[in-house]
Protein backbone atom coordinates (compact mmCIF):
# COMPACT_ATOMS: atom_id res chain seq x y z
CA UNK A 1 69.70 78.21 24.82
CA UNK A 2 69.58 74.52 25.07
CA UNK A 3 65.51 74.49 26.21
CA UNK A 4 64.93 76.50 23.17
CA UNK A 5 67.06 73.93 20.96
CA UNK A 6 64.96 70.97 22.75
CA UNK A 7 61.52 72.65 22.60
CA UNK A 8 62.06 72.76 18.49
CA UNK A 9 63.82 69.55 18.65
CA UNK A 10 60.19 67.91 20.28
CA UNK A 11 57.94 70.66 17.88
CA UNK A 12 59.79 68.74 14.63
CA UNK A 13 59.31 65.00 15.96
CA UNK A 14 55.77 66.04 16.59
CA UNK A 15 55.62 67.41 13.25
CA UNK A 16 56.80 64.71 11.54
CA UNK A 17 54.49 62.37 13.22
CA UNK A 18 51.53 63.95 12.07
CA UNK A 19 52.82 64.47 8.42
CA UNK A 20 53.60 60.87 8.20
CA UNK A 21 49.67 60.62 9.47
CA UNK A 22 48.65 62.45 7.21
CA UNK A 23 50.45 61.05 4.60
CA UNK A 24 49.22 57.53 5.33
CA UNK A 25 45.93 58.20 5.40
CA UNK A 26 46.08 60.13 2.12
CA UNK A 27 47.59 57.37 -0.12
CA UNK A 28 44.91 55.14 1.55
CA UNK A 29 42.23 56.53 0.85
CA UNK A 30 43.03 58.44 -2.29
CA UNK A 31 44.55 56.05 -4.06
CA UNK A 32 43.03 52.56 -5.60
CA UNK A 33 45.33 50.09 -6.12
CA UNK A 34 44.68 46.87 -8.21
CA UNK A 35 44.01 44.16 -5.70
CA UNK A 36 43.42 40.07 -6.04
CA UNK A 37 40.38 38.98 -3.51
CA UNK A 38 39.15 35.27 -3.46
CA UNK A 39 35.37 35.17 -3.62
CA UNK A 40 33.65 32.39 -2.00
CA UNK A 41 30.38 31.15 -1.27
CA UNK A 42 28.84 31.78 -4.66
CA UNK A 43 24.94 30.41 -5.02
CA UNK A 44 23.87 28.48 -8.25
CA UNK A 45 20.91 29.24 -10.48
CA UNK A 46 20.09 26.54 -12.09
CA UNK A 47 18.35 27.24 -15.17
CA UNK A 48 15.96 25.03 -16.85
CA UNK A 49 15.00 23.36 -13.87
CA UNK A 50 11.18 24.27 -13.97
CA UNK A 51 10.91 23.18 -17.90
CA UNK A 52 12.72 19.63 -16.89
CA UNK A 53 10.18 19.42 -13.97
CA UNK A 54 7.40 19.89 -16.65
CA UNK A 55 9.39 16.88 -18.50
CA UNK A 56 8.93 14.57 -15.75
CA UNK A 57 12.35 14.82 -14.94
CA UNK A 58 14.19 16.40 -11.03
CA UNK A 59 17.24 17.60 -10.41
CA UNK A 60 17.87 15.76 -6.71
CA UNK A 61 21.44 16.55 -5.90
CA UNK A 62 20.72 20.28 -5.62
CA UNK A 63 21.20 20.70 -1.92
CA UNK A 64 24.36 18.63 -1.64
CA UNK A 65 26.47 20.49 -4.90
CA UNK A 66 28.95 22.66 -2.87
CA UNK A 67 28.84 26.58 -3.54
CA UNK A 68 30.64 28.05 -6.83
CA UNK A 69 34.14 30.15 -5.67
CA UNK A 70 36.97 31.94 -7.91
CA UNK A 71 39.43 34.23 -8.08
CA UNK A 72 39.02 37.99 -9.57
CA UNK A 73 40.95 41.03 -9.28
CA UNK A 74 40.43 44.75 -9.97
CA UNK A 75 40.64 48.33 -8.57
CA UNK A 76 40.03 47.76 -5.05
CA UNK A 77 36.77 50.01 -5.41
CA UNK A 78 35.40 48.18 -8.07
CA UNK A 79 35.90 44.68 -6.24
CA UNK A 80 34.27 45.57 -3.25
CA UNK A 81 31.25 47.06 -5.46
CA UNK A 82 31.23 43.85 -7.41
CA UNK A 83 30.97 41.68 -4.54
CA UNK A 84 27.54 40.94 -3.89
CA UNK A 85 26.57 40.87 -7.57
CA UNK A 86 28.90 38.15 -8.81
CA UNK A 87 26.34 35.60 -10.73
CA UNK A 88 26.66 31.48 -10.98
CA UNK A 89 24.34 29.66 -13.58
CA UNK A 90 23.97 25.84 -14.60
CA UNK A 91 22.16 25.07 -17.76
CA UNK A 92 20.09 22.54 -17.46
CA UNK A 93 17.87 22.88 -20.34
CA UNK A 94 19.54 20.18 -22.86
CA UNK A 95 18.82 17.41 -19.87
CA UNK A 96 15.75 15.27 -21.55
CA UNK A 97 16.50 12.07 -19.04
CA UNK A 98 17.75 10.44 -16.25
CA UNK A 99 20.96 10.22 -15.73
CA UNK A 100 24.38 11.77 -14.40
CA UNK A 101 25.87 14.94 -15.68
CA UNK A 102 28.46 17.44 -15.55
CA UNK A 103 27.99 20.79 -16.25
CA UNK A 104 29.80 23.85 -16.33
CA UNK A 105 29.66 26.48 -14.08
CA UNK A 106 29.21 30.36 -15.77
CA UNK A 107 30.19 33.36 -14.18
CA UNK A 108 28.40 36.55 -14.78
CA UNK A 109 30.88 39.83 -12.99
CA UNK A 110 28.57 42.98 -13.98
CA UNK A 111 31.38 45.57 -13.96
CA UNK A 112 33.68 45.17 -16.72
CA UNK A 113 36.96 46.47 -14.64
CA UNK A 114 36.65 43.32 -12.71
CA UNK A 115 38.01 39.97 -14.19
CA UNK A 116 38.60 36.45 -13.54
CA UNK A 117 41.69 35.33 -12.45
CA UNK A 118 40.74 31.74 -11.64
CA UNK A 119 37.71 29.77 -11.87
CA UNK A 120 38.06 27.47 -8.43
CA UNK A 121 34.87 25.95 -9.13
CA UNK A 122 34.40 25.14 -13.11
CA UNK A 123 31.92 22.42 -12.95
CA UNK A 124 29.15 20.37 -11.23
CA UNK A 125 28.10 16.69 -11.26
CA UNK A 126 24.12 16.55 -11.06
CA UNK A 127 21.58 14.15 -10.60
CA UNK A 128 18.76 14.09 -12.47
CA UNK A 129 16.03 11.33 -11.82
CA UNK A 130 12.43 10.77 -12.96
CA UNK A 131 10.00 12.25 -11.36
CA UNK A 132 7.94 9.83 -9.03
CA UNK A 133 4.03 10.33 -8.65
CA UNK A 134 1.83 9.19 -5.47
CA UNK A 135 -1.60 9.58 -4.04
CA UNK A 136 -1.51 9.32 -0.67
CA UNK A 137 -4.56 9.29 2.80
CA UNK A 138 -4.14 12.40 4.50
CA UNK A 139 -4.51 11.86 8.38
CA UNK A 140 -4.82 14.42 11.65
CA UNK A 141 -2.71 13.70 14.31
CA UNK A 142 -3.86 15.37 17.92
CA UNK A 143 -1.57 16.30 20.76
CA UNK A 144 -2.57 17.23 24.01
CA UNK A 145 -5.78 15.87 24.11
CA UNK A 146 -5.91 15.05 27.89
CA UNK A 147 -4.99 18.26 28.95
CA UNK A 148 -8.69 19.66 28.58
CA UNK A 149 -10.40 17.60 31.21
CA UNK A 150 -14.10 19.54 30.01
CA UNK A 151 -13.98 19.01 26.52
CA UNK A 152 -13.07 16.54 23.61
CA UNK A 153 -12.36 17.78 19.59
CA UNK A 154 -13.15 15.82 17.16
CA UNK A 155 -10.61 16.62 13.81
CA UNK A 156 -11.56 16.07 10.47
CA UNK A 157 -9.74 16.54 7.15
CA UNK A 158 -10.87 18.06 4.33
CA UNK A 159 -8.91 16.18 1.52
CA UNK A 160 -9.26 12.23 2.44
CA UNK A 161 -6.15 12.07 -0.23
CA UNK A 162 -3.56 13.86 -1.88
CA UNK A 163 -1.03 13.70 -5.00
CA UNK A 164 2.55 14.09 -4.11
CA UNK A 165 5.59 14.32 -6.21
CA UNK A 166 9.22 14.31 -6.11
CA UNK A 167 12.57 11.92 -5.93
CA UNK A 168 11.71 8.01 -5.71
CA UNK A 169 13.76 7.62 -2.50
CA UNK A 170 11.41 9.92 -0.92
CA UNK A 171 8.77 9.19 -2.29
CA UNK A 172 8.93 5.33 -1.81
CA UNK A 173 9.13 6.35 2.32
CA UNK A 174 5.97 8.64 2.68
CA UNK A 175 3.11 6.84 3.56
CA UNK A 176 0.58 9.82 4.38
CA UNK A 177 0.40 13.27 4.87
CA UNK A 178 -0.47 14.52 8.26
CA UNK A 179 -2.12 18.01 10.12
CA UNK A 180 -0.88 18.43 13.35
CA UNK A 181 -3.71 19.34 15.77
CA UNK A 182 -2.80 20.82 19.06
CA UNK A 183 -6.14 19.43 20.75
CA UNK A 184 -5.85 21.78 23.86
CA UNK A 185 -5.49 25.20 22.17
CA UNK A 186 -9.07 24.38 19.94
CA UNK A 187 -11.38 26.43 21.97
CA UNK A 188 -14.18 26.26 19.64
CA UNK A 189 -15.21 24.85 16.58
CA UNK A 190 -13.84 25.77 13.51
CA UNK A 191 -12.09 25.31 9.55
CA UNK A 192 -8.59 25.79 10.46
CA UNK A 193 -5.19 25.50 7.71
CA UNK A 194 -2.44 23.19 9.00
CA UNK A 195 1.29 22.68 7.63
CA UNK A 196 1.81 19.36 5.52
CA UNK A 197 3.95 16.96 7.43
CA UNK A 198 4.69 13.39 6.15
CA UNK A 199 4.81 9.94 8.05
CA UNK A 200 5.66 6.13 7.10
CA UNK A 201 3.89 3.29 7.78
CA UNK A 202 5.19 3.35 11.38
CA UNK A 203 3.77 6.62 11.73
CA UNK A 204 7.39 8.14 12.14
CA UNK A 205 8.26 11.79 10.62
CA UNK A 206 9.76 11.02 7.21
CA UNK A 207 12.96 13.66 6.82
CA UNK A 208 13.28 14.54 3.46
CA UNK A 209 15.78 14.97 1.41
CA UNK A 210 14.73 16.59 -1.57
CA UNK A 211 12.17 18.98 -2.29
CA UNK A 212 8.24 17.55 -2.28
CA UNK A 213 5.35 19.01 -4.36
CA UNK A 214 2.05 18.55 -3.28
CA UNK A 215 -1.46 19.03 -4.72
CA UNK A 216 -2.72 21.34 -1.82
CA UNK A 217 -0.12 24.16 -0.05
CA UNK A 218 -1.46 23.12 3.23
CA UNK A 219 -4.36 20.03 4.88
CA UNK A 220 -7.58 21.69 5.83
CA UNK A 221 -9.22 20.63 8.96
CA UNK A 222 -12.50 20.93 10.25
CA UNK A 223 -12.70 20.98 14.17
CA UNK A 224 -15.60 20.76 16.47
CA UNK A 225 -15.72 20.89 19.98
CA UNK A 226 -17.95 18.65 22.17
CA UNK A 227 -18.54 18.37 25.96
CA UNK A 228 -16.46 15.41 27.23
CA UNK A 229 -18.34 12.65 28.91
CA UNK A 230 -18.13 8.77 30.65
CA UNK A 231 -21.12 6.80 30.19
CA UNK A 232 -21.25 2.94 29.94
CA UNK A 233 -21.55 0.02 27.60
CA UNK A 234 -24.26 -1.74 26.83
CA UNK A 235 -26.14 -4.30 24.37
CA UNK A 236 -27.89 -3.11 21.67
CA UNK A 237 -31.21 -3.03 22.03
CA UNK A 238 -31.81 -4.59 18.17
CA UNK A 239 -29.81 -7.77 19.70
CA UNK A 240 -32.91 -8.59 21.46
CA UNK A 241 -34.05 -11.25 18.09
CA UNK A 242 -36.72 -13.86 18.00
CA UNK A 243 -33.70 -16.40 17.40
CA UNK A 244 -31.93 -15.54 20.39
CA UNK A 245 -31.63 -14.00 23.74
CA UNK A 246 -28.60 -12.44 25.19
CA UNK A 247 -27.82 -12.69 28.64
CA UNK A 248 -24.68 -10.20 29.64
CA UNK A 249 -22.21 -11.35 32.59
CA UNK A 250 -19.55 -8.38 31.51
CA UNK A 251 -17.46 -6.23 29.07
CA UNK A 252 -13.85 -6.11 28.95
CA UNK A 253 -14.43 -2.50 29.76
CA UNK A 254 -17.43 -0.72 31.24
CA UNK A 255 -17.45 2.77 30.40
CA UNK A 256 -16.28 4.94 27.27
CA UNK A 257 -15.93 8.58 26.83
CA UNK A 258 -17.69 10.54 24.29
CA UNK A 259 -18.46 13.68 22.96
CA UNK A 260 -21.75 15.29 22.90
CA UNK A 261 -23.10 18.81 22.27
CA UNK A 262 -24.38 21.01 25.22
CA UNK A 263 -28.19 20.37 24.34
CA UNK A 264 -27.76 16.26 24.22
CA UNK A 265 -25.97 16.09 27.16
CA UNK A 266 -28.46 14.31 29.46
CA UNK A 267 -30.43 12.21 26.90
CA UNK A 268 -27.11 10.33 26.17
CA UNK A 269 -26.73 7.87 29.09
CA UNK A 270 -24.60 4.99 27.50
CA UNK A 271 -23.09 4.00 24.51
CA UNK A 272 -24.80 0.25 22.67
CA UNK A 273 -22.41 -2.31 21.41
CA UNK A 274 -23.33 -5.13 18.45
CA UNK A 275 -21.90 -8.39 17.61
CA UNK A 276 -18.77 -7.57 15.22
CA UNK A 277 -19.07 -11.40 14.65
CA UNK A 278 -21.09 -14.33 13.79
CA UNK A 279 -23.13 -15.24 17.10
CA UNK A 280 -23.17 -18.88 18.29
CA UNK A 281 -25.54 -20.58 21.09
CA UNK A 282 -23.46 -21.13 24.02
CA UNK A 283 -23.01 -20.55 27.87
CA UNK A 284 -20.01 -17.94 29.30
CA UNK A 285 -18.54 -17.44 25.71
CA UNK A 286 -16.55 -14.10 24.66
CA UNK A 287 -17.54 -12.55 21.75
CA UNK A 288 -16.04 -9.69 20.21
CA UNK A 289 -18.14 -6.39 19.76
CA UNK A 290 -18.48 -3.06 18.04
CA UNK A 291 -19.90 -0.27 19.20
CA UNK A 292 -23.02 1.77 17.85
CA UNK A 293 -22.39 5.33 18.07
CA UNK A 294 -25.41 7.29 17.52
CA UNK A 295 -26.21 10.20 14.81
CA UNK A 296 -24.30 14.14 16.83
CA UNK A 297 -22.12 11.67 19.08
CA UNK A 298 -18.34 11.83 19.16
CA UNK A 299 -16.46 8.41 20.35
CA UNK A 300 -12.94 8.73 19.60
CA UNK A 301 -12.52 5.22 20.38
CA UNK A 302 -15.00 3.97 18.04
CA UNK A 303 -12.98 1.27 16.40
CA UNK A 304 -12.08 -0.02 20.08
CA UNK A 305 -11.79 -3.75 20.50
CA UNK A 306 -14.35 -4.39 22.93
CA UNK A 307 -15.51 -8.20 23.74
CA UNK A 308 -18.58 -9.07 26.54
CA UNK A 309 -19.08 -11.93 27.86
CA UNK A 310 -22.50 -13.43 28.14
CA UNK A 311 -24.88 -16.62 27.68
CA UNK A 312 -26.53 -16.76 24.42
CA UNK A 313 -29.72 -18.79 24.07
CA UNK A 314 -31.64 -19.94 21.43
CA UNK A 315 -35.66 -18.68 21.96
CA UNK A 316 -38.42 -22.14 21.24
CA UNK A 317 -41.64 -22.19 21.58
CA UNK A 318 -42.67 -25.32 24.08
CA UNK A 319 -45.46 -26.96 26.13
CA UNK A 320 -44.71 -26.93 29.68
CA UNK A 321 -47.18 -27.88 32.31
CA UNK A 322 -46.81 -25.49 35.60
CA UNK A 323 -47.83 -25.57 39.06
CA UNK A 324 -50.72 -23.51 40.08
CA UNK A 325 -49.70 -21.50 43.18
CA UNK A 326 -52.22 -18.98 45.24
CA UNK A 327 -50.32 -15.67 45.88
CA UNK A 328 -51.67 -13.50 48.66
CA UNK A 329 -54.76 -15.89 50.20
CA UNK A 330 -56.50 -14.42 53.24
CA UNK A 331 -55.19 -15.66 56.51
CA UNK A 332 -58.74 -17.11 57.45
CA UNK A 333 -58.88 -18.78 54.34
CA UNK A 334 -57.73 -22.12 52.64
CA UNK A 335 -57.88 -22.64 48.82
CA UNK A 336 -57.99 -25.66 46.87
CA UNK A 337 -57.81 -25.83 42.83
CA UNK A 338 -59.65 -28.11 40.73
CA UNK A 339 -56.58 -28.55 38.89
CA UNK A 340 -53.17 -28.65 40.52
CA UNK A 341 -51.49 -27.61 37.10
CA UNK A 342 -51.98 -25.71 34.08
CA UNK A 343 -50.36 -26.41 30.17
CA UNK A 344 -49.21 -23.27 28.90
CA UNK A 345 -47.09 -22.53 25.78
CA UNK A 346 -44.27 -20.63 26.50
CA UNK A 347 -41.95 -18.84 24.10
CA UNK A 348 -38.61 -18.03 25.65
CA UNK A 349 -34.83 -19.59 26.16
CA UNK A 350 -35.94 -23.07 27.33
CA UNK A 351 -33.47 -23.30 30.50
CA UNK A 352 -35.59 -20.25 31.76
CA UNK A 353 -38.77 -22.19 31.93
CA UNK A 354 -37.51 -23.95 35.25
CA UNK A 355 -38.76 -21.74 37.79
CA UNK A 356 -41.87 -20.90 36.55
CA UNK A 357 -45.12 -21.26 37.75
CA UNK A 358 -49.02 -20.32 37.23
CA UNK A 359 -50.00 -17.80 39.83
CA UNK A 360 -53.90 -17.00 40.79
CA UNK A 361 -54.48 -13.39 42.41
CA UNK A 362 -56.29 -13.85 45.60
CA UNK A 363 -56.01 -10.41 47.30
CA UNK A 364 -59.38 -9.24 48.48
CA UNK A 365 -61.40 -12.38 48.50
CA UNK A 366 -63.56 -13.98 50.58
CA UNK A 367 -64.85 -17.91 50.80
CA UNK A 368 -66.19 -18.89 47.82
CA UNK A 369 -65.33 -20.33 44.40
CA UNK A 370 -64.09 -17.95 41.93
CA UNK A 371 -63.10 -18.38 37.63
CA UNK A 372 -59.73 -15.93 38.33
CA UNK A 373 -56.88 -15.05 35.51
CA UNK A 374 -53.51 -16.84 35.45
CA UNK A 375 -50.57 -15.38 35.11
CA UNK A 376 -46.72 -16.47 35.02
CA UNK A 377 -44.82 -16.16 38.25
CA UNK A 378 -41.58 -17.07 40.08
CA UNK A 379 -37.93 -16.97 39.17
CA UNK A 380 -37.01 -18.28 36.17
CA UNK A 381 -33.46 -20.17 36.40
C-alpha cells in the first residue's frame, strides 16, 4: 500500500514538471509581448554630400561624428524584424559654404508597429570646408632591388602629374603621389596598375585623414627589365677639344652598374662622364662630372655626383728645336748628322714637349749617307 501511494506520489511531481515545461515554453513562444530594446550603432547617410562636392565644398568631420542610437519599442517580433532596417539621414543640401553646422538627425523605422521612444542621438555638429585643388609629380618608388643579383628594372610612370582634391590639411601635406614597385617580383617587362600612395617632401607616407579624390583610380607604370652589369668610368671621348687636353689621375668612384639588353651586352664596356661644370687650366684639380648614358642603356644612378681628378692643359701651337737621335744603328756602324737638331712645330699641351726628340730610322742600313724621314720620339713629361 504505501509503494503504490509513493509510486503516484513521484508519477504527479513528474507530471507537474513537465506541465510547467510545457507551459513555459508555450507562453514563450506563443505569445508577443510589447518590449523596449535600445538600438545602437546606427550609420549616417548623409545626403547632399555629392551636390556640395560639385559646389566646391567637403564635409571633413565625417569619420569622427559618432554613430546615431535611440530607443524604440514594439511587439517583440516586430523589433527584432525592424532591427537591421532602422535608417539615419543628415541633410546636407541647404550647406552653400564653409562653416560649422548642426544638423538633425532623422530616423526612418519601416514597420509602423515599431516607434520611438527616445531619440539618444538628435543631432550632429559637421564640418564643412572648401574644397582644396593640387597638381602634384607622380613618382615610383622600388623595393627590393638588390635581391635580383642578374637583373636591374627600370620603372617608369605613365602620368608625370596628377590633380588631387580634398580637405586643406591634407592636402597642404601631400607632396606626390607614389607606385610602389616591388623590383624583385618584375620578371619581365611590362605595363603594370599600381595603388596611389602619397608622400611629403621627406618622402614619408602621408596618413590621411579625410577622403582624397584623384584624377586617375590608380599610377600606371611601365617596367622593363635589363641584364645587370659593372663596367667603369671614363672621359668622354668629345672632351678631347683643340683648347684643351685632359689628363685623368682618378674618379671618386670607378665603376657603375647599368642596365643593358641581352643583344648589347658586350659592346657596352664603360660608361663616359662630361664636365657638369665650367673647366679651368690647372694641375691635380677636382672637378665635378656627369655622366653620359648612351641611347638602350639603363643607369639608375644617372644623376650620381661623380668628381675626377685630373690635369687640364691648355693645347698651343709652338716652335721647339729637338735633338736628332739615331734609333736602331747597326753595331758596325757609326752615324753622324749634318745637323744635330731639327725646328719642328708642335701642337700639343706645352709641358709635354720636354721629352721629345727627332728620331731617324736606321734599321737595315749599311755605310753610306742617306735623306731618311723624321719622326717624333721619346717620352714626353
Amino acid at each position: 500500500m504505501k509503494k503504490e501511494l509513493f509510486e503516484r506520489k513521484l508519477l504527479l511531481q513528474i507530471l507537474s514538471i513537465v506541465m510547467a515545461a510545457v507551459l513555459w515554453f508555450a507562453i514563450t513562444y506563443t505569445e508577443d509581448p510589447y518590449i523596449k530594446l535600445p538600438v545602437n550603432s546606427i550609420p549616417i547617410r548623409y545626403l547632399g554630400e555629392a551636390a556640395m562636392e560639385k559646389s566646391g565644398l567637403l564635409l571633413v568631420n565625417k569619420e569622427s561624428i559618432p554613430p546615431a542610437a535611440l530607443d524604440v519599442k514594439g511587439k517583440r517580433s516586430d523589433v527584432r524584424s525592424a532591427l537591421g532596417s532602422i535608417r539615419a539621414t543628415v541633410d546636407l543640401s541647404d550647406i552653400t559654404e564653409p562653416g560649422e553646422y548642426t544638423k538633425e538627425i532623422s530616423y526612418d523605422i519601416p514597420n509602423s508597429s515599431v516607434t520611438v521612444v527616445k531619440r539618444r542621438a538628435e543631432t550632429v555638429s559637421v564640418s564643412v570646408e572648401a574644397v582644396e585643388k593640387k597638381t602634384i609629380p607622380v613618382v615610383v618608388n622600388k623595393t627590393a632591388e638588390d635581391r635580383n643579383k642578374e637583373f636591374l628594372v627600370k620603372s617608369t610612370a605613365k602620368e608625370s602629374n596628377i590633380t588631387i582634391s580634398g580637405a586643406k590639411e591634407d592636402i597642404d601635406r601631400i607632396y606626390a603621389a607614389a607606385a610602389t614597385v616591388q623590383a624583385d617580383t618584375v620578371v619581365e617587362s611590362q605595363e603594370k596598375a599600381y595603388a596611389i600612395s602619397y608622400i611629403d617632401k621627406n618622402k614619408a607616407p602621408v596618413t590621411l585623414k579625410h577622403a582624397v579624390k584623384a584624377s586617375v583610380r590608380e599610377i600606371t607604370v611601365t617596367n622593363t627589365v635589363y641584364l645587370r652589369k659593372s663596367v667603369p668610368i671614363t672621359l668622354d671621348e668629345r672632351n678631347d677639344t683643340a683648347d684643351y687636353q685632359v689628363f685623368v689621375k682618378s674618379f671618386s668612384q670607378d665603376k657603375i652598374e647599368i642596365g643593358v639588353f641581352r643583344q648589347s651586352y658586350e659592346s657596352i664596356s664603360s660608361i663616359g662622364v662630361d664636365f657638369a661644370e665650367d673647366v679651368t687650366m690647372g694641375e691635380n684639380k677636382k672637378y665635378k662630372m656627369k655622366l653620359i648614358v648612351p641611347e638602350g642603356v639603363y643607369c639608375p644612378d644617372k644623376d650620381a655626383e661623380i668628381y675626377m681628378t685630373a690635369d687640364v692643359e691648355k693645347i698651343v701651337t709652338q716652335s721647339v728645336v729637338l735633338p736628332l737621335v739615331a734609333e736602331h744603328t747597326p753595331e758596325d756602324l757609326s752615324v753622324t748628322f749634318e745637323h744635330d737638331t731639327v725646328p719642328v712645330m708642335l701642337t700639343g699641351p706645352a709641358s709635354r714637349f720636354a721629352g721629345l726628340s727627332a728620331a731617324v730610322d736606321l734599321s737595315g742600313l749599311s755605310a753610306g749617307e742617306y735623306q731618311l724621314p723624321v719622326k717624333l720620339s721619346g717620352d714626353p713629361e
